[in-house]
Protein backbone atom coordinates (compact mmCIF):
# COMPACT_ATOMS: atom_id res chain seq x y z
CA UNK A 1 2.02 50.00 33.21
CA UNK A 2 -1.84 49.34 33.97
CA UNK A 3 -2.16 45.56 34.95
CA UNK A 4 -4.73 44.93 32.16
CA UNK A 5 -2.17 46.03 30.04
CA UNK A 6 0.29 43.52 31.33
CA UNK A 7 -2.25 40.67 31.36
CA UNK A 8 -2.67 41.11 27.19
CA UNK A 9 1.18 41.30 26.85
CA UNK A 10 1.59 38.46 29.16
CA UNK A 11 -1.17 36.08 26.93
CA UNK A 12 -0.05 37.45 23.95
CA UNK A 13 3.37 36.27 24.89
CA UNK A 14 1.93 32.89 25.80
CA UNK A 15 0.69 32.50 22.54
CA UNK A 16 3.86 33.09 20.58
CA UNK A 17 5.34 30.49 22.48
CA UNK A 18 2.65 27.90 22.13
CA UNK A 19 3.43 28.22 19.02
CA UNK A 20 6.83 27.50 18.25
CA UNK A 21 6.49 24.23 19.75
CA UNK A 22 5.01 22.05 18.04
CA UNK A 23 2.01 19.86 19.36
CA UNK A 24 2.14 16.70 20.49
CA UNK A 25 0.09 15.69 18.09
CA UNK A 26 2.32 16.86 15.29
CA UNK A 27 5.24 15.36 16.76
CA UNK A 28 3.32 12.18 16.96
CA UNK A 29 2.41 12.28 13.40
CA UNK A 30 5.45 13.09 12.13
CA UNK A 31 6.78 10.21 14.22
CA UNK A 32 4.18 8.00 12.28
CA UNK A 33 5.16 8.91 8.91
CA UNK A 34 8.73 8.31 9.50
CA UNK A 35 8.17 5.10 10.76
CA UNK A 36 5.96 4.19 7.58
CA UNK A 37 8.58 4.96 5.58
CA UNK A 38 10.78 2.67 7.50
CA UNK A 39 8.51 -0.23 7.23
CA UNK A 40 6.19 0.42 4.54
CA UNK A 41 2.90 -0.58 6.56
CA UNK A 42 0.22 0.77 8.30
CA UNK A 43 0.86 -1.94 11.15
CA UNK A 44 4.71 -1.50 11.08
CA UNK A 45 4.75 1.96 11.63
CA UNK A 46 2.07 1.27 14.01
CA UNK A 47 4.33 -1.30 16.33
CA UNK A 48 7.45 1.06 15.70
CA UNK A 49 5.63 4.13 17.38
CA UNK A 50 3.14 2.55 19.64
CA UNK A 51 0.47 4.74 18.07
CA UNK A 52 -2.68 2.77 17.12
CA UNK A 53 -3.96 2.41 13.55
CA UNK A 54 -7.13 4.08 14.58
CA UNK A 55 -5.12 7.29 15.46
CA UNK A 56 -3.86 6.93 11.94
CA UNK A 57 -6.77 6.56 10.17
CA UNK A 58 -8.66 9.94 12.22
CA UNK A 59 -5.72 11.92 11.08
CA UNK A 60 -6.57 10.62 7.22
CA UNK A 61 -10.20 11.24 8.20
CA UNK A 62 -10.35 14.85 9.44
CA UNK A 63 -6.65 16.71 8.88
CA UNK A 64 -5.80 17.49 5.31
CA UNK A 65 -2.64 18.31 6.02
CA UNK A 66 -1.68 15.00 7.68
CA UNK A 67 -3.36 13.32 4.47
CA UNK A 68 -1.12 15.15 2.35
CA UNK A 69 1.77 14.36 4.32
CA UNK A 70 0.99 10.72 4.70
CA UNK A 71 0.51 10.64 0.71
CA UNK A 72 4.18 11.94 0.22
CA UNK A 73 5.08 9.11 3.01
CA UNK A 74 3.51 6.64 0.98
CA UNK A 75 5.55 7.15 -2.48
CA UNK A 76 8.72 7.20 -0.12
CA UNK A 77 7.78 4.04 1.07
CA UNK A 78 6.97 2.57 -2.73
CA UNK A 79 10.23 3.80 -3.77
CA UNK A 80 12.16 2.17 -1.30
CA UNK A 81 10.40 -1.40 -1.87
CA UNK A 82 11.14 -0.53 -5.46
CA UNK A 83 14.40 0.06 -5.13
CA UNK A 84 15.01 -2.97 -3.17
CA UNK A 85 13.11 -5.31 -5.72
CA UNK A 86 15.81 -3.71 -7.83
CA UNK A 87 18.44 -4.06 -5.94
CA UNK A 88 18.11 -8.13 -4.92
CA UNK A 89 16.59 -8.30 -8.91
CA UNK A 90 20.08 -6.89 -10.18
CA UNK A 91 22.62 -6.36 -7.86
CA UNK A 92 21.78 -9.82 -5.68
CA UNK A 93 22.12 -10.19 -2.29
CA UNK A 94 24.82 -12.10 -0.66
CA UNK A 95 24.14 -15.47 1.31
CA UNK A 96 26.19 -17.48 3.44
CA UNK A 97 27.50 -20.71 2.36
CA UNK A 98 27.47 -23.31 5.10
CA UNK A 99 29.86 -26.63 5.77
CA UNK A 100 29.60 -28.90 8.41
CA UNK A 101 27.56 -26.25 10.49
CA UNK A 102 30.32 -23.69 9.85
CA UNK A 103 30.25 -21.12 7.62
CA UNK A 104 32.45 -21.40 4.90
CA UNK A 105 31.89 -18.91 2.26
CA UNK A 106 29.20 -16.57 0.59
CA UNK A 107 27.84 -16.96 -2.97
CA UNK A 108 25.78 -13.73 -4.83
CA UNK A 109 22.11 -15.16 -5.03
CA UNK A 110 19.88 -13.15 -7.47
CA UNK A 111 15.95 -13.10 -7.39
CA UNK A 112 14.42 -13.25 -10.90
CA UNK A 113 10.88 -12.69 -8.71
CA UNK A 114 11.79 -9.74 -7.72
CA UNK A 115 12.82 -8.57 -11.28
CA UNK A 116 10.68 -9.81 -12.65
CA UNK A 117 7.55 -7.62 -10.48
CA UNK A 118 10.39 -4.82 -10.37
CA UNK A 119 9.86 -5.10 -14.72
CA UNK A 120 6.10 -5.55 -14.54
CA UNK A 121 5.80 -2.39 -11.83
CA UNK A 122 7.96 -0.07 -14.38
CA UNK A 123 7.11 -1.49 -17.60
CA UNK A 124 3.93 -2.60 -17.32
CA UNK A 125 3.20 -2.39 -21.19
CA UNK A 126 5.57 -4.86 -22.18
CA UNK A 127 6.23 -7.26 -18.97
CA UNK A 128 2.70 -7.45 -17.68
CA UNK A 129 0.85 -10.62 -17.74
CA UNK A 130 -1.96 -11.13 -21.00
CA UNK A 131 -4.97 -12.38 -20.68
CA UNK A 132 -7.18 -13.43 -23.97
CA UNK A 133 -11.09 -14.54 -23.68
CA UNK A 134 -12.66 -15.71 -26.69
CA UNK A 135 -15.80 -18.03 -26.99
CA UNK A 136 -15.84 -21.12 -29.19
CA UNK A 137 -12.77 -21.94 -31.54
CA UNK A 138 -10.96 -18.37 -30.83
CA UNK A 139 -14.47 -16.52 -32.06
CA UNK A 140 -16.56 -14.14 -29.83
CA UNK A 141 -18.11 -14.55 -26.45
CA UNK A 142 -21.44 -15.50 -27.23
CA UNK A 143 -24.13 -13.03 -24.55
CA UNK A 144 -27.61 -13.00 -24.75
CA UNK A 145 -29.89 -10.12 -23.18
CA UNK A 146 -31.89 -11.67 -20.11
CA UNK A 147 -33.14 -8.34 -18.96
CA UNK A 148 -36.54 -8.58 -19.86
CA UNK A 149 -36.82 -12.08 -18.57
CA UNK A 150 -38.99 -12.64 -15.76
CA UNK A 151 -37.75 -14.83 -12.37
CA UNK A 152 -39.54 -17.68 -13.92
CA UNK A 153 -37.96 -17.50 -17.06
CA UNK A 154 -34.52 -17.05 -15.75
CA UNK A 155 -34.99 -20.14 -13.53
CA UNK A 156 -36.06 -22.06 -16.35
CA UNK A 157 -32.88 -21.09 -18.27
CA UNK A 158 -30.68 -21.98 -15.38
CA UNK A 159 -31.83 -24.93 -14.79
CA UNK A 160 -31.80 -26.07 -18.26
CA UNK A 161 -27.79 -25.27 -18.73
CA UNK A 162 -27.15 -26.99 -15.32
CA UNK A 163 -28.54 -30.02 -17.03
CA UNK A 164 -26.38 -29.44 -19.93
CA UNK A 165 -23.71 -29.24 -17.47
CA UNK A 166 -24.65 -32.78 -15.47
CA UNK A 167 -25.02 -34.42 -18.59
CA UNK A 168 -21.46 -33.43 -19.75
């Protein structure tokens, strides 16, 4: 066999291997996105792997794939805060009952906090919070065009509800 030959076979070869193992970089992501699962932040995951938060955020920048990845990371993350809200909402969470410095028993402690965001998160249409503004005796908010004012004009009408306001 002609050693030119060989060389192609032998790089060609090479390249196959390359790549079935995966890059550094991939492992390193992957690694990343685990770990932000884990702990739900961008700093968490950060401490857990040692990679900085800069690293994470080129990745978001300039590989689509990664960005894709790290969105499906995200809702796995969500979920699992969800499901704990949930889970210390409903279920409770045990705590230990203390006598004399000794521990004595354990009592079910429930959070209504954390049903209650757990209820405003999924239901949002009939937990969230409702906010009314109305002007004078439940009516309208008064407004008033001050486009076409000019600077002097606008100072003028500043300065003449700030004295409304001191002399209140």
């Amino acid at each position: 066999m002609p050693a030119a030959r060989k060389i192609v076979q032998n790089r060609t070869a090479q390249k196959k291997a390359q790549r079935k193992v995966p890059s550094i970089r991939l492992i390193r992501q992957k690694a990343f996105l685990r770990a932000y699962i884990a702990y739900g932040t961008i700093s968490g995951a950060s401490r857990a792997t040692g990679i900085v938060r800069s690293r994470h955020y080129g990745w978001m920048e300039n590989d689509p794939t990664y960005t894709e990845k790290f969105a499906t990371a995200h809702e796995e993350a969500v979920d699992r805060a969800e499901e704990e809200l949930r889970r210390r909402g409903i279920a409770g969470i045990d705590e230990p009952v203390f006598y004399k410095g000794e521990q004595t028993a354990s009592k079910r402690v429930y959070s209504d906090a954390c049903l209650i965001f757990y209820l405003k998160g999924r239901r949002g249409d009939v937990f969230r919070d409702r906010f009314e503004h109305s002007g004078p005796g439940g009516g309208p908010i008064q407004t008033e065009d001050l486009t076409g004012l000019s600077d002097a004009e606008l100072k003028k009408q500043i300065s003449e509800l700030l004295g409304t306001l001191k002399a209140k």
